[in-house]
Protein backbone atom coordinates (compact mmCIF):
# COMPACT_ATOMS: atom_id res chain seq x y z
CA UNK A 1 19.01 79.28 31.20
CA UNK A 2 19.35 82.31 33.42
CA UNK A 3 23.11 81.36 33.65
CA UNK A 4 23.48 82.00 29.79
CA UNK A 5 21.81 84.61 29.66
CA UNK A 6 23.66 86.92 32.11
CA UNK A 7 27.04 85.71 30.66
CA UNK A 8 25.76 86.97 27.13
CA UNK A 9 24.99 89.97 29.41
CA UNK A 10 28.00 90.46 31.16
CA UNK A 11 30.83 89.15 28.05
CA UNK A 12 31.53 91.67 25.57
CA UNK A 13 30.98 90.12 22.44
CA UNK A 14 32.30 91.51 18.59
CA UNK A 15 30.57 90.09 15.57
CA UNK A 16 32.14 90.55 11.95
CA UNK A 17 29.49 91.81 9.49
CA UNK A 18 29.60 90.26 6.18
CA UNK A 19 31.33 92.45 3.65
CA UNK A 20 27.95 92.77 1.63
CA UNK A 21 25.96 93.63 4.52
CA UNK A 22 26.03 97.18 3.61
CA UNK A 23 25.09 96.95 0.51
CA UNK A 24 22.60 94.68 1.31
CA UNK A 25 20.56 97.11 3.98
CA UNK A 26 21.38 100.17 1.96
CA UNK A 27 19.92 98.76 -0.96
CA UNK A 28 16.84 97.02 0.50
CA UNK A 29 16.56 100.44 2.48
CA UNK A 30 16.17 102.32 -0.73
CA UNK A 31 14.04 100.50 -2.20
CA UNK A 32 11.46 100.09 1.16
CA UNK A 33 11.47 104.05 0.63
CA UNK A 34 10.89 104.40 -3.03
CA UNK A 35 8.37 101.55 -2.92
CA UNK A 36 6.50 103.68 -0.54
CA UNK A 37 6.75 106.42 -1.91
CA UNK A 38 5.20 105.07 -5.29
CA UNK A 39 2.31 103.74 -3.10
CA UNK A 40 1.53 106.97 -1.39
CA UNK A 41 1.91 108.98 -4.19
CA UNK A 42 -0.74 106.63 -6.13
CA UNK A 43 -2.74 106.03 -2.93
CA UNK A 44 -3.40 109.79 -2.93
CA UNK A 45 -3.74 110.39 -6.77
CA UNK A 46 -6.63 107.81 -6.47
CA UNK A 47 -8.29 108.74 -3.75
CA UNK A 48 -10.55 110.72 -5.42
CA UNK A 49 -12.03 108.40 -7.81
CA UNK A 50 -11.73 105.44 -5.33
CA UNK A 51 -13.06 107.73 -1.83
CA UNK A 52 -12.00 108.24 1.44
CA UNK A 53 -10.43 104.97 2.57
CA UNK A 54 -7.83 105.63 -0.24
CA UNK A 55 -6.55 108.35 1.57
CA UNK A 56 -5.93 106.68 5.19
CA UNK A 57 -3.80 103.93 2.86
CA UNK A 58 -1.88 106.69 1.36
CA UNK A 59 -1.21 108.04 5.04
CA UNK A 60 -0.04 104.85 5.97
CA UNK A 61 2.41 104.45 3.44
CA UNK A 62 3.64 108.14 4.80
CA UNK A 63 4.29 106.80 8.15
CA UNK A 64 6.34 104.12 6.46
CA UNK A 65 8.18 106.05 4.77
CA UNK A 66 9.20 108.21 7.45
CA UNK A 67 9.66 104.87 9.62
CA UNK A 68 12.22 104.04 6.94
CA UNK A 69 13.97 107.60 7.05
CA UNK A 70 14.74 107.11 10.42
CA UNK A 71 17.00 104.30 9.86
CA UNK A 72 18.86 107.25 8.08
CA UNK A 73 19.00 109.24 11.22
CA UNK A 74 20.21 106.24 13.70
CA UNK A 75 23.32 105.54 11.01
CA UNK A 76 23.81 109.47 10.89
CA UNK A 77 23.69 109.73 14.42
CA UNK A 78 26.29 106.44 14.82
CA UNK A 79 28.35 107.98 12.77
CA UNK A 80 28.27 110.96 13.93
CA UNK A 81 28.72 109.56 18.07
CA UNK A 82 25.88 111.21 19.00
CA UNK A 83 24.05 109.42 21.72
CA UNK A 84 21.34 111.92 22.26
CA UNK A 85 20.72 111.69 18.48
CA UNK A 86 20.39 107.97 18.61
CA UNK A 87 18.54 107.57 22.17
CA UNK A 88 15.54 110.45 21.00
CA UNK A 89 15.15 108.72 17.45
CA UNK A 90 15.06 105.56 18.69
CA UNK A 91 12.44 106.06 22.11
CA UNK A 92 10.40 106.70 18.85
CA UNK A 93 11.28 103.97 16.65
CA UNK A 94 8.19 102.18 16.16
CA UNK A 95 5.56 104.84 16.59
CA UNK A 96 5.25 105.28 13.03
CA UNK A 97 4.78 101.65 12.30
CA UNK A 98 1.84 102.27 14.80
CA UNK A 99 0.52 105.20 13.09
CA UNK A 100 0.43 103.11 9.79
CA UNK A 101 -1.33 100.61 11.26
CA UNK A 102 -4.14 103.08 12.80
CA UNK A 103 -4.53 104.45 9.48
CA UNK A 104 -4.52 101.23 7.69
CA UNK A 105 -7.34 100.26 10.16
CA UNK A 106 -9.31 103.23 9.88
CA UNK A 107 -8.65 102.71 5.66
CA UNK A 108 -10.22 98.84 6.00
CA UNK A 109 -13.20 100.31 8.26
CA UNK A 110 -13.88 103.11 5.74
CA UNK A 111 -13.63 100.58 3.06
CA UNK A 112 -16.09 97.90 4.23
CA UNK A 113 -18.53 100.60 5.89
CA UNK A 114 -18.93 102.70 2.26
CA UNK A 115 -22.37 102.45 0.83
CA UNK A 116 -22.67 100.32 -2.49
């Protein structure tokens, strides 16, 4: 097992991307951004009538939708050949999936702690 392993490691290997795979991630990208878009912008436009917990949802659909504009920055930054580009944005990568999930918690605690 270990043997594989390091000769995966050590072999330079060159995959062929399907021809739609651009399309394909560009497209599914685009529409991961709009679709959270349309949730924060309704999470916040109900939060009002709905209360507080509305609001962390909304946040977390924020954080998702910057989580989903920094796939934008990594393919700028590839395309560009900027390393320090890619390297900061992507040290970062998941800490706004994080964030959304603190707020999402904080939305479900708010939600089942409300008085009736």
């Amino acid at each position: 097992m270990l043997a594989i392993v390091l000769n995966l490691i050590q072999g330079e290997t060159r995959y062929t991307p399907p021809t739609y795979f651009g399309i394909v991630a560009i497209a599914l990208l685009l529409a991961g951004i709009v679709g959270w878009l349309v949730a924060a912008v309704l999470g916040f436009s109900r939060a009002r009538a709905f209360g507080p917990s509305v609001r962390w949802f909304a946040l977390a659909s924020v954080c998702l939708i910057i989580y989903h504009l920094q796939f934008l920055v990594l393919a700028f930054g590839l395309i560009q050949n900027d390393s320090d580009l890619v390297l900061g944005v992507g040290a970062f990568f998941n800490l706004f999936v994080v964030l959304a999930s603190v707020c999402a918690i904080i939305g479900f605690i708010n939600l089942t702690s409300a008085p009736r």
